[in-house]
N, C-alpha and C. Protein backbone atom coordinates (compact mmCIF):
# COMPACT_ATOMS: atom_id res chain seq x y z
N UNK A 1 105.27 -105.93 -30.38
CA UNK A 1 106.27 -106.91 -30.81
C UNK A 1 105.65 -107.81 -31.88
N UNK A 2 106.57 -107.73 -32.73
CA UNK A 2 106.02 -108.55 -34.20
C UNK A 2 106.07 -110.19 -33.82
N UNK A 3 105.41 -110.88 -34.09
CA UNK A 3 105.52 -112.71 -34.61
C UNK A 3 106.95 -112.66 -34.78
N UNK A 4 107.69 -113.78 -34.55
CA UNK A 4 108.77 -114.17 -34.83
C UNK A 4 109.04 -115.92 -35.38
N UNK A 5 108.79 -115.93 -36.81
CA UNK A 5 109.01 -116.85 -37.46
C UNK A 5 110.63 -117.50 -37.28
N UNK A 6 110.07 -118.72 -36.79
CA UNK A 6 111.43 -119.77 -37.08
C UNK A 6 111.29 -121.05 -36.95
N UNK A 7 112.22 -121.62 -37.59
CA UNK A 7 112.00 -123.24 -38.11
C UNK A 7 112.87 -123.82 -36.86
N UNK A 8 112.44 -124.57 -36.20
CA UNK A 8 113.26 -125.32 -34.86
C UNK A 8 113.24 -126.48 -34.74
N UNK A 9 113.65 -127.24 -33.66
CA UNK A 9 113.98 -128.58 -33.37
C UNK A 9 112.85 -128.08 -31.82
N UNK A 10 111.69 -128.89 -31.79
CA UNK A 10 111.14 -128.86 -30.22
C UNK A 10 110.44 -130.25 -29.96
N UNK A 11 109.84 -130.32 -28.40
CA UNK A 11 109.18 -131.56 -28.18
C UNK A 11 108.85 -130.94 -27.25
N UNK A 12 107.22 -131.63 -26.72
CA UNK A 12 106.45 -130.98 -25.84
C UNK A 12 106.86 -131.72 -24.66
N UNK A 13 106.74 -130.92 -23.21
CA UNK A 13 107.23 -131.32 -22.02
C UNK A 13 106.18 -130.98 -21.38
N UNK A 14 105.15 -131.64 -21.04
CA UNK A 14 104.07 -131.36 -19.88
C UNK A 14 104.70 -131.14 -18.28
N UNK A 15 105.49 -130.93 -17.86
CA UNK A 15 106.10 -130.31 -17.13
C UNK A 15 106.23 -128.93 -17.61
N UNK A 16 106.31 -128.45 -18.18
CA UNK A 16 106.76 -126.92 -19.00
C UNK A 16 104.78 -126.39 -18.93
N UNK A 17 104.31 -126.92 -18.10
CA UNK A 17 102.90 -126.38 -18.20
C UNK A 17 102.79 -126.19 -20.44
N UNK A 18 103.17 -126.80 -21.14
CA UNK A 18 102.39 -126.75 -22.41
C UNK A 18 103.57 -125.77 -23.02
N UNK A 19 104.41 -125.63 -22.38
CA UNK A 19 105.33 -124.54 -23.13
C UNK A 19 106.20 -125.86 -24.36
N UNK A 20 107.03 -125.17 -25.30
CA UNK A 20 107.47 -126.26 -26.06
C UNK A 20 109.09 -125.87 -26.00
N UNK A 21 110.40 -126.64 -25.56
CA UNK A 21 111.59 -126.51 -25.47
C UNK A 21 112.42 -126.37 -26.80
N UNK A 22 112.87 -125.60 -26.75
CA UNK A 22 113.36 -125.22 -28.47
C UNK A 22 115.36 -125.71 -28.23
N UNK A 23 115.24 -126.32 -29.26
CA UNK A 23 116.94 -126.60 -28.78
C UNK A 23 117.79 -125.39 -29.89
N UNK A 24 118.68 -124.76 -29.39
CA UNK A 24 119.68 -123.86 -30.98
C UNK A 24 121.10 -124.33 -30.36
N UNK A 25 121.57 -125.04 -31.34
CA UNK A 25 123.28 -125.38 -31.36
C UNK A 25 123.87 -123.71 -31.55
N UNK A 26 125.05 -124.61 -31.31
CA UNK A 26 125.66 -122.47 -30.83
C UNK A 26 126.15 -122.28 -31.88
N UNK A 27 126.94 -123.54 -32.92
CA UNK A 27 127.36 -122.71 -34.38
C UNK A 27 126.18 -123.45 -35.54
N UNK A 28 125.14 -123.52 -35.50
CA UNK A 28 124.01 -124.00 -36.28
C UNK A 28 123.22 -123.13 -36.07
N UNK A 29 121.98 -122.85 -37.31
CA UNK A 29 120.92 -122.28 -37.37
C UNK A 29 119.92 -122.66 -36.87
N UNK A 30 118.72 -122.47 -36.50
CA UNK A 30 117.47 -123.27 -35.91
C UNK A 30 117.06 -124.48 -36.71
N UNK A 31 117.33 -125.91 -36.15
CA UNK A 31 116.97 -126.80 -36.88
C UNK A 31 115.42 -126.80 -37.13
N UNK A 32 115.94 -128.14 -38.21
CA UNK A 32 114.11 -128.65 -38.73
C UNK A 32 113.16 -128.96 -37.48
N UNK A 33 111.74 -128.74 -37.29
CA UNK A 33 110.93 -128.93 -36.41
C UNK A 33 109.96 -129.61 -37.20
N UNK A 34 108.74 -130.40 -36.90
CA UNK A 34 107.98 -130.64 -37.93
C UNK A 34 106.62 -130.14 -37.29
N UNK A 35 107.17 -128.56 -37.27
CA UNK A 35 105.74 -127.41 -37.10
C UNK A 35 106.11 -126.33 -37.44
N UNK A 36 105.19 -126.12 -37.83
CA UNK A 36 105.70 -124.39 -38.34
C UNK A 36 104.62 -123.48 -36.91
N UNK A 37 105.59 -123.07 -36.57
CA UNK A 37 105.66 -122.25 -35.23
C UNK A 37 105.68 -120.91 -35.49
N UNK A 38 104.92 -120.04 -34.56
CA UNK A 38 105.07 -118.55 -34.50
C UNK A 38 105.15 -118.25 -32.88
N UNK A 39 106.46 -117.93 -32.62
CA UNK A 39 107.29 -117.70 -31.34
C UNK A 39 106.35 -116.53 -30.62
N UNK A 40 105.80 -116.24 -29.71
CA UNK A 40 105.32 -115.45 -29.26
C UNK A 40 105.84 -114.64 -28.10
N UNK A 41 106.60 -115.38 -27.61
CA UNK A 41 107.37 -114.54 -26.04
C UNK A 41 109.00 -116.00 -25.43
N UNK A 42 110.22 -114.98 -25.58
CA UNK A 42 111.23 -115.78 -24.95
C UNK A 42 111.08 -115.77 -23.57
N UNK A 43 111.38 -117.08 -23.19
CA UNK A 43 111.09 -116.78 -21.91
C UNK A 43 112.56 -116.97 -21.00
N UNK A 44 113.15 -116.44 -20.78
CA UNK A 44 114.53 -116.59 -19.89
C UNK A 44 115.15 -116.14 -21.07
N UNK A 45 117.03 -116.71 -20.81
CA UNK A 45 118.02 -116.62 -21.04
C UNK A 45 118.22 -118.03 -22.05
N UNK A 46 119.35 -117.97 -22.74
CA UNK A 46 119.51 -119.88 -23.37
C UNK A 46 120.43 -119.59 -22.20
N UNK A 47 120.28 -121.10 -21.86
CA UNK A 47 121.63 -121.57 -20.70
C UNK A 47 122.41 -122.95 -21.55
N UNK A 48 123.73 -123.33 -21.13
CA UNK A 48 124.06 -124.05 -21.14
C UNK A 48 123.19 -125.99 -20.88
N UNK A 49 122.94 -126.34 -21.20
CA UNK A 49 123.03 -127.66 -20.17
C UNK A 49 123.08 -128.96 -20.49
N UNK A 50 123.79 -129.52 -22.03
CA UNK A 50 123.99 -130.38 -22.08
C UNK A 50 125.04 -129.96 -23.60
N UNK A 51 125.82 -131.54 -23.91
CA UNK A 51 126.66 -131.09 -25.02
C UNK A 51 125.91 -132.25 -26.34
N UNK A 52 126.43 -131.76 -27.69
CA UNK A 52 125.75 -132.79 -28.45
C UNK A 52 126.73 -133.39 -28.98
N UNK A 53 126.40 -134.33 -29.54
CA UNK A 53 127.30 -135.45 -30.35
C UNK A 53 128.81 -134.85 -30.69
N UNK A 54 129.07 -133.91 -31.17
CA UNK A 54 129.86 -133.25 -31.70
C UNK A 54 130.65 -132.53 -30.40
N UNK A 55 130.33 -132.55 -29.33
CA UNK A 55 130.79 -131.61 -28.52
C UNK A 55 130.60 -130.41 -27.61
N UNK A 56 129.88 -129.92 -29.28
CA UNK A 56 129.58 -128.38 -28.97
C UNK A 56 128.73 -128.17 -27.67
N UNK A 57 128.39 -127.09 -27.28
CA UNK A 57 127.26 -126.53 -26.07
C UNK A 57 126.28 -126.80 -26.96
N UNK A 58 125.03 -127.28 -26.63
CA UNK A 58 123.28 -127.09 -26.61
C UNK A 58 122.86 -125.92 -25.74
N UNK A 59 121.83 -125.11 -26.71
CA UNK A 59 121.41 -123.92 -25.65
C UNK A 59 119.67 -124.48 -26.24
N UNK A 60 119.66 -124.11 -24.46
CA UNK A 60 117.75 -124.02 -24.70
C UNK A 60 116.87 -122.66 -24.32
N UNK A 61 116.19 -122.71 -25.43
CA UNK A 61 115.38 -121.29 -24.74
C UNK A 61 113.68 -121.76 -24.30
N UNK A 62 113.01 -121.30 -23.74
CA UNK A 62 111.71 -121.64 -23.26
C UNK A 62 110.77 -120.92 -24.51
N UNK A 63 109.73 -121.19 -25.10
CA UNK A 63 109.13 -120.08 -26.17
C UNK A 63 107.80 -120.76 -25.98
N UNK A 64 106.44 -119.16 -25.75
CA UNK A 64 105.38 -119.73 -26.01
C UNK A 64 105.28 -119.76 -27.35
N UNK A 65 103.99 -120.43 -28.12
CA UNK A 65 104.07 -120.47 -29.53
C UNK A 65 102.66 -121.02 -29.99
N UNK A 66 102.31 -120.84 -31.14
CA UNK A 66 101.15 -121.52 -31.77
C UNK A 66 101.75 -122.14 -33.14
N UNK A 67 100.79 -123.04 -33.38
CA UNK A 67 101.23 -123.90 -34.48
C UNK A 67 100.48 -123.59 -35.48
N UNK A 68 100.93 -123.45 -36.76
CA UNK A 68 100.32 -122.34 -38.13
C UNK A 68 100.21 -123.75 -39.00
């Protein structure tokens, strides 16, 4: 499995044992992050679990990653 480059919105959760929470709006592209990340393994499903300003669903996915 190749690197999977993408530009995101995350913040570290030491609860997540060091993992970093990636947010993707459902009709938006991966927002700005201020890391350039190389995704290494999804971990689950995106679920539902909160709505944003606008309404829409927030989906979160779990991703290990290193910072380039």
């Amino acid at each position: 499995m190749y690197p999977i480059y993408k530009t995101i919105t995350c913040f570290q959760d030491s609860k997540l044992g060091g993992l970093v929470m990636a947010r993707n709006f459902e009709s938006l592209e991966y927002l700005v992050c201020p890391y350039r990340l190389i995704v290494k393994q999804v971990i689950g499903n995106d679920q539902p679990l909160e709505r944003n300003q606008l309404g829409a669903p927030c989906f979160f996915t779990y991703l290990i990653f290193t910072i380039i």
